[in-house]
Each structure stands twice: as structure tokens, then as C-alpha cells.
C-alpha atoms as a PDB file:
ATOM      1  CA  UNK A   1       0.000   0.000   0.000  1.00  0.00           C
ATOM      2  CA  UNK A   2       1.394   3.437  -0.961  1.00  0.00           C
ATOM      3  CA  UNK A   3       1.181   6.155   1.224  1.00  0.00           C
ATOM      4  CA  UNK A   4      -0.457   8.466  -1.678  1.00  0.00           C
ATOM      5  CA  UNK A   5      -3.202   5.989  -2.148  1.00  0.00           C
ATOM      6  CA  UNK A   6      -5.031   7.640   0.821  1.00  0.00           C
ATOM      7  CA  UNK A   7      -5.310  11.464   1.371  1.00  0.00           C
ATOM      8  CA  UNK A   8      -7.575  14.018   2.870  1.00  0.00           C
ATOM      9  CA  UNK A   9      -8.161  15.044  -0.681  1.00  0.00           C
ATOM     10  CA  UNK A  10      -8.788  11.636  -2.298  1.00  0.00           C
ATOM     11  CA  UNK A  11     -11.021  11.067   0.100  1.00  0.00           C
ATOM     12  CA  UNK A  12     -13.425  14.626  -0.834  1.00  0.00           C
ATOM     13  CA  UNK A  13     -12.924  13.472  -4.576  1.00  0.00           C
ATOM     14  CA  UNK A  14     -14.133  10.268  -3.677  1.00  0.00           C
ATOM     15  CA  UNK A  15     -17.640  11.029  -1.493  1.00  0.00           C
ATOM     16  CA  UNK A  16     -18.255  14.222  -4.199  1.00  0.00           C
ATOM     17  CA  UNK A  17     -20.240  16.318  -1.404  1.00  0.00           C
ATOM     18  CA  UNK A  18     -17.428  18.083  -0.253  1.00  0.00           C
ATOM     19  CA  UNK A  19     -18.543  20.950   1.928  1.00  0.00           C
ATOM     20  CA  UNK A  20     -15.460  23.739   0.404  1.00  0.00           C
ATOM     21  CA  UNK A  21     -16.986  26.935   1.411  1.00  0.00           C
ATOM     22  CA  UNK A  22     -20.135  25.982   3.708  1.00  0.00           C
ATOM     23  CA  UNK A  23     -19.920  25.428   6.774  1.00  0.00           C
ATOM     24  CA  UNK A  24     -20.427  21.745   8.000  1.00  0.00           C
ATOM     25  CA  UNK A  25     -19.036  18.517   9.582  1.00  0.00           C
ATOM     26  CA  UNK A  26     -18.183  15.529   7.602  1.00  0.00           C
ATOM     27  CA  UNK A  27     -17.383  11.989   9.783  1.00  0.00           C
ATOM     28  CA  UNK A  28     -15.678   8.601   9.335  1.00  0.00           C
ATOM     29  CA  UNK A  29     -16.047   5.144  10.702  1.00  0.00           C
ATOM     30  CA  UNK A  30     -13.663   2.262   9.629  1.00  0.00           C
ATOM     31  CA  UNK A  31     -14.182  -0.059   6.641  1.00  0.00           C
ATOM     32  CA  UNK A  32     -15.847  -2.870   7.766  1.00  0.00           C
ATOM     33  CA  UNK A  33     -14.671  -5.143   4.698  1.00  0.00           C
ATOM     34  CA  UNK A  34     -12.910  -3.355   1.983  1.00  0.00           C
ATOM     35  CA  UNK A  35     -12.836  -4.746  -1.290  1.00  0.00           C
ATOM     36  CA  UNK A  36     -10.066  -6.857  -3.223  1.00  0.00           C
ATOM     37  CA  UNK A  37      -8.348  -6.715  -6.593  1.00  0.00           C
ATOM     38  CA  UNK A  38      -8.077  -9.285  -9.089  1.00  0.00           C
ATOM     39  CA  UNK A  39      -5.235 -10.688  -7.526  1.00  0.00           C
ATOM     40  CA  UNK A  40      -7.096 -11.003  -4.083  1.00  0.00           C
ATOM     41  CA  UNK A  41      -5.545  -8.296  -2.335  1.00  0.00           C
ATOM     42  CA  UNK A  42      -6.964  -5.634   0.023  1.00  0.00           C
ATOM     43  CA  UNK A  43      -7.643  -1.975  -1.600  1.00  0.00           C
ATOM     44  CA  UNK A  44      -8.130   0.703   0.534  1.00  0.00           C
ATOM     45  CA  UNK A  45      -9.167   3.759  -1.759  1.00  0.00           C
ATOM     46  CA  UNK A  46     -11.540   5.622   0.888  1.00  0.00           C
ATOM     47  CA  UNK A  47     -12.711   6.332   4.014  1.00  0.00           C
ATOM     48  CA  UNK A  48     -16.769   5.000   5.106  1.00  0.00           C
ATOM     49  CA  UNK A  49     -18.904   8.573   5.688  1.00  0.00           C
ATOM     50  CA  UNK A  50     -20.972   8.612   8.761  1.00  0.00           C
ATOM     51  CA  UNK A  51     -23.125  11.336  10.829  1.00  0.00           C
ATOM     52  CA  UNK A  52     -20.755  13.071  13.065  1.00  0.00           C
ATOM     53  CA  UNK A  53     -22.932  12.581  15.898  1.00  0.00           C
ATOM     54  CA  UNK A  54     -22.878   9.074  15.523  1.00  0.00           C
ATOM     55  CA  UNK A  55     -20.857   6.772  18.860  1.00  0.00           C
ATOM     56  CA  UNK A  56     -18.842   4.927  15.343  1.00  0.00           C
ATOM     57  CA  UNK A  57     -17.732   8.540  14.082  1.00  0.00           C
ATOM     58  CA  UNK A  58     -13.916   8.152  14.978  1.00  0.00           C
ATOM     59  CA  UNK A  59     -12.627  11.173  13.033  1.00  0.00           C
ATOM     60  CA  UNK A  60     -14.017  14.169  11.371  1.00  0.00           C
ATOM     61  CA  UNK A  61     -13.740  17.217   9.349  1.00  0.00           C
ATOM     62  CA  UNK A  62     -15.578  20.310  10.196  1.00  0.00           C
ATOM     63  CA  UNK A  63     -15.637  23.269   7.537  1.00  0.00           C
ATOM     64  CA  UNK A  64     -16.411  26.872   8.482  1.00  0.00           C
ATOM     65  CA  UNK A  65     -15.493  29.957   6.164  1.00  0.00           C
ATOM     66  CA  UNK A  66     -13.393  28.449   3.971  1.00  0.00           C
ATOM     67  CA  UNK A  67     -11.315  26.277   6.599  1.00  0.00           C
ATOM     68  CA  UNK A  68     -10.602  23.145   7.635  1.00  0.00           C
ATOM     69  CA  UNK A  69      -9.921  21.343  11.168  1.00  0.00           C
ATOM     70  CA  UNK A  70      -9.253  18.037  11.787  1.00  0.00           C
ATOM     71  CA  UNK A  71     -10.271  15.866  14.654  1.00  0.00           C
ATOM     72  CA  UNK A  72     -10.094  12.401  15.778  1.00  0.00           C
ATOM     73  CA  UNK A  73     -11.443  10.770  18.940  1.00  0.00           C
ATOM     74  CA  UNK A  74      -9.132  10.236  22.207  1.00  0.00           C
ATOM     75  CA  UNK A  75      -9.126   9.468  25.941  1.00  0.00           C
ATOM     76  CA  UNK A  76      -9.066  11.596  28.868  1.00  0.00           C
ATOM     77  CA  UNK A  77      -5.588  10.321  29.091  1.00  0.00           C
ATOM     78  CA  UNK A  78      -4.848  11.513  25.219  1.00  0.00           C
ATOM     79  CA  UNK A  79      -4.311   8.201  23.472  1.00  0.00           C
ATOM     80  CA  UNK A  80      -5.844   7.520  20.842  1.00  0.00           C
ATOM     81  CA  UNK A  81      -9.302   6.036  20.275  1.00  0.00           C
ATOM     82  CA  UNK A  82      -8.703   2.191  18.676  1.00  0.00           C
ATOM     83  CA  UNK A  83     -11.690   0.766  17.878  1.00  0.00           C
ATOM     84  CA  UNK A  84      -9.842  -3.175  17.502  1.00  0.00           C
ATOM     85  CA  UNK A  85      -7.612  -2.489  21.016  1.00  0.00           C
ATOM     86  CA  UNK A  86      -8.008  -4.557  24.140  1.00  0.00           C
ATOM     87  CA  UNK A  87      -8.792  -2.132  25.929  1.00  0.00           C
ATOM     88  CA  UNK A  88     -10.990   0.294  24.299  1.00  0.00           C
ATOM     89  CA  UNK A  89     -13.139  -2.046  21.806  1.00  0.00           C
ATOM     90  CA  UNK A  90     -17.008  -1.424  22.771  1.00  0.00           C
ATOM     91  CA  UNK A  91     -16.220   1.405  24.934  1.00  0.00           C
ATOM     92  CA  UNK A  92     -17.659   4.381  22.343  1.00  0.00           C
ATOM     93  CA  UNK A  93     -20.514   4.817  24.868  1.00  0.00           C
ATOM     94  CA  UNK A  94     -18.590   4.732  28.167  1.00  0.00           C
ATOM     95  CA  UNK A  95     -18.956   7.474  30.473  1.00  0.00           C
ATOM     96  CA  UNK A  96     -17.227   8.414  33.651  1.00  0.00           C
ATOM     97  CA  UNK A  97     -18.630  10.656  36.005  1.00  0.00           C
ATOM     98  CA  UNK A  98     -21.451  11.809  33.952  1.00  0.00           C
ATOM     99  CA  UNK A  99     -18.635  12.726  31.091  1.00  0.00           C
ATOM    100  CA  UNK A 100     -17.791  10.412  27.988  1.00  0.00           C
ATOM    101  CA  UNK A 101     -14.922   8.637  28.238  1.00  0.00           C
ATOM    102  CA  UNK A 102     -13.795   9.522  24.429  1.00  0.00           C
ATOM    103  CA  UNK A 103     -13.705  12.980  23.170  1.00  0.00           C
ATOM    104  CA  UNK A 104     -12.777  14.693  19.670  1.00  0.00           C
ATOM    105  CA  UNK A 105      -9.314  16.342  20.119  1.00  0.00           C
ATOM    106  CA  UNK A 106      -8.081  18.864  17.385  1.00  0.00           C
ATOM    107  CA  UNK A 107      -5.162  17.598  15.431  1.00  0.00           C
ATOM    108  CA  UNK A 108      -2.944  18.290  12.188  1.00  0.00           C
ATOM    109  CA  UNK A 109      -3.830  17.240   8.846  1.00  0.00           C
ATOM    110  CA  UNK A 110      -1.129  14.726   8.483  1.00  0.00           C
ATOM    111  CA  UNK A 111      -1.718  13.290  12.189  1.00  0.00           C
ATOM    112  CA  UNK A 112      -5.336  13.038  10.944  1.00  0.00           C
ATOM    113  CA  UNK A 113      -4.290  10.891   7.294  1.00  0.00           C
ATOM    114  CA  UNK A 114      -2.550   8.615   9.537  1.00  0.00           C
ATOM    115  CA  UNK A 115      -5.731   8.104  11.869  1.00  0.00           C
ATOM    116  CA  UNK A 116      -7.916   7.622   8.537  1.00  0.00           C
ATOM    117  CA  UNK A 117      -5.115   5.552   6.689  1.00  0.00           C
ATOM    118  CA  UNK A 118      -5.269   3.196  10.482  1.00  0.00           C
ATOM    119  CA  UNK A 119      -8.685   3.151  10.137  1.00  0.00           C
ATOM    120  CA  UNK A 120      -8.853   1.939   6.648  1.00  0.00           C
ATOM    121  CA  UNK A 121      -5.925  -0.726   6.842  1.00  0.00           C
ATOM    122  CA  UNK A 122      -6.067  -2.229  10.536  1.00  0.00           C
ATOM    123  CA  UNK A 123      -2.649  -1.406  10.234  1.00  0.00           C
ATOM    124  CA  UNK A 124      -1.135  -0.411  13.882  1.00  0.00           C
ATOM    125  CA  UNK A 125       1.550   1.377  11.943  1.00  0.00           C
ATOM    126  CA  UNK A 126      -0.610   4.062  10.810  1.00  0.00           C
ATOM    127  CA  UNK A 127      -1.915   4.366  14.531  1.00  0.00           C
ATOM    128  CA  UNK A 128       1.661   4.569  15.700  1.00  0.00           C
ATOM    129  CA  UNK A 129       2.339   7.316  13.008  1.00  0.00           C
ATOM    130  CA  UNK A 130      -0.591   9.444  13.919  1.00  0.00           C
ATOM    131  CA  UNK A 131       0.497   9.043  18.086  1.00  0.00           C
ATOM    132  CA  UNK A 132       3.816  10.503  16.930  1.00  0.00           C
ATOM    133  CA  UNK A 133       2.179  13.315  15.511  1.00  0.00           C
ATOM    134  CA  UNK A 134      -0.345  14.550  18.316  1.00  0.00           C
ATOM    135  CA  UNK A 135       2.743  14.459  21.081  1.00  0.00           C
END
């Protein structure tokens, strides 16, 4: 898998409702079961769309006049949010002390790639990447 393959942009040029100028909130879940190539092999050429409200909405883009921000979800402790890890699989509902366990933290475009590419793949590289980039 090339790094290029998935981007920000190839992901707007993919769902063709891209919110430029309005103002707006776009979210993303993992793939649940990409599709394969004629020689059997996994291609990952976009992210799955959901409503950013949703508890599966793991990262998101929010537009308003004319800019981007990037967020994906993370702990109170600032890890983030793996929806395969021990010890954080099922927990999107989880609340302590009357406050959710996982929040939306604001992060750089390339931290946020990595997130989407680790979503995509199931690859804990990607995850690692995007950690590197929030510290």
C-alpha cells in the first residue's frame, strides 16, 4: 500500500459532497470489509462517511469559512481512540462521572491521514504514526 493511495483530498474526490466553502461537519467510521483486486488483495481507496454525531464517528472534518480542522477521537488520558484495542473495543458509549470517556481532540492534517489511513488498513503502523504526531 502506498502512502499516496489515501489522502484528505482523495477522500473529498471520492464522497463528491465536499462541503469547500459551507460550513459543515463531515465523519468517518472504519471499513468494515474493503474490497479486493483481481489478484485477491486488500484496496483501501476511501474512508466510510458517517453522521458526526454518531458513537462509530472516529474522526471528522468540520468546515467553516473556507477552513478546515481536523479531529479524531481520544481518551481523557490523550491516546488515541482504537476501535480493535483490548482495551478500548465497545467502549464508544462509556462514560465516567457523567462525562464520555472519548472525546474529539483537534489535530494536524497529516496526524489526521494517519488516523484515517489506520482506520482503513487495521494497520497499527498508521496508529503509531498518527500518536507521533499529536505528542
Amino acid at each position: 500500500m502506498s502512502e499516496k493511495e489515501i489522502t484528505v483530498t482523495s477522500i473529498k474526490k471520492k464522497n463528491n459532497n465536499e462541503p469547500s466553502n459551507n460550513d459543515g461537519e463531515v465523519g468517518y467510521t472504519y471499513l468494515e470489509s474493503p474490497s479486493k483486486d483481481e489478484n485477491g488483495h486488500y484496496v483501501y481507496n476511501g474512508a466510510k462517511e458517517i453522521e458526526p454525531s454518531s458513537e462509530k464517528c472516529y474522526a471528522k472534518i468540520s468546515y467553516s469559512n473556507s477552513r478546515e480542522r481536523y479531529f479524531i477521537k481520544t481518551g481523557r488520558d490523550g491516546k488515541i481512540f482504537n476501535p480493535w484495542g483490548m482495551y478500548s473495543e465497545g467502549t464508544e458509549k462509556s462514560h465516567v462521572r457523567n462525562e464520555p470517556n472519548w472525546k474529539f481532540a483537534t489535530v494536524s492534517k497529516k496526524c489526521f491521514e494517519y488516523y484515517i489511513k489506520f482506520l482503513q488498513s487495521r494497520n497499527s503502523g498508521w496508529l503509531v504514526s498518527a500518536e507521533r504526531e499529536v505528542a
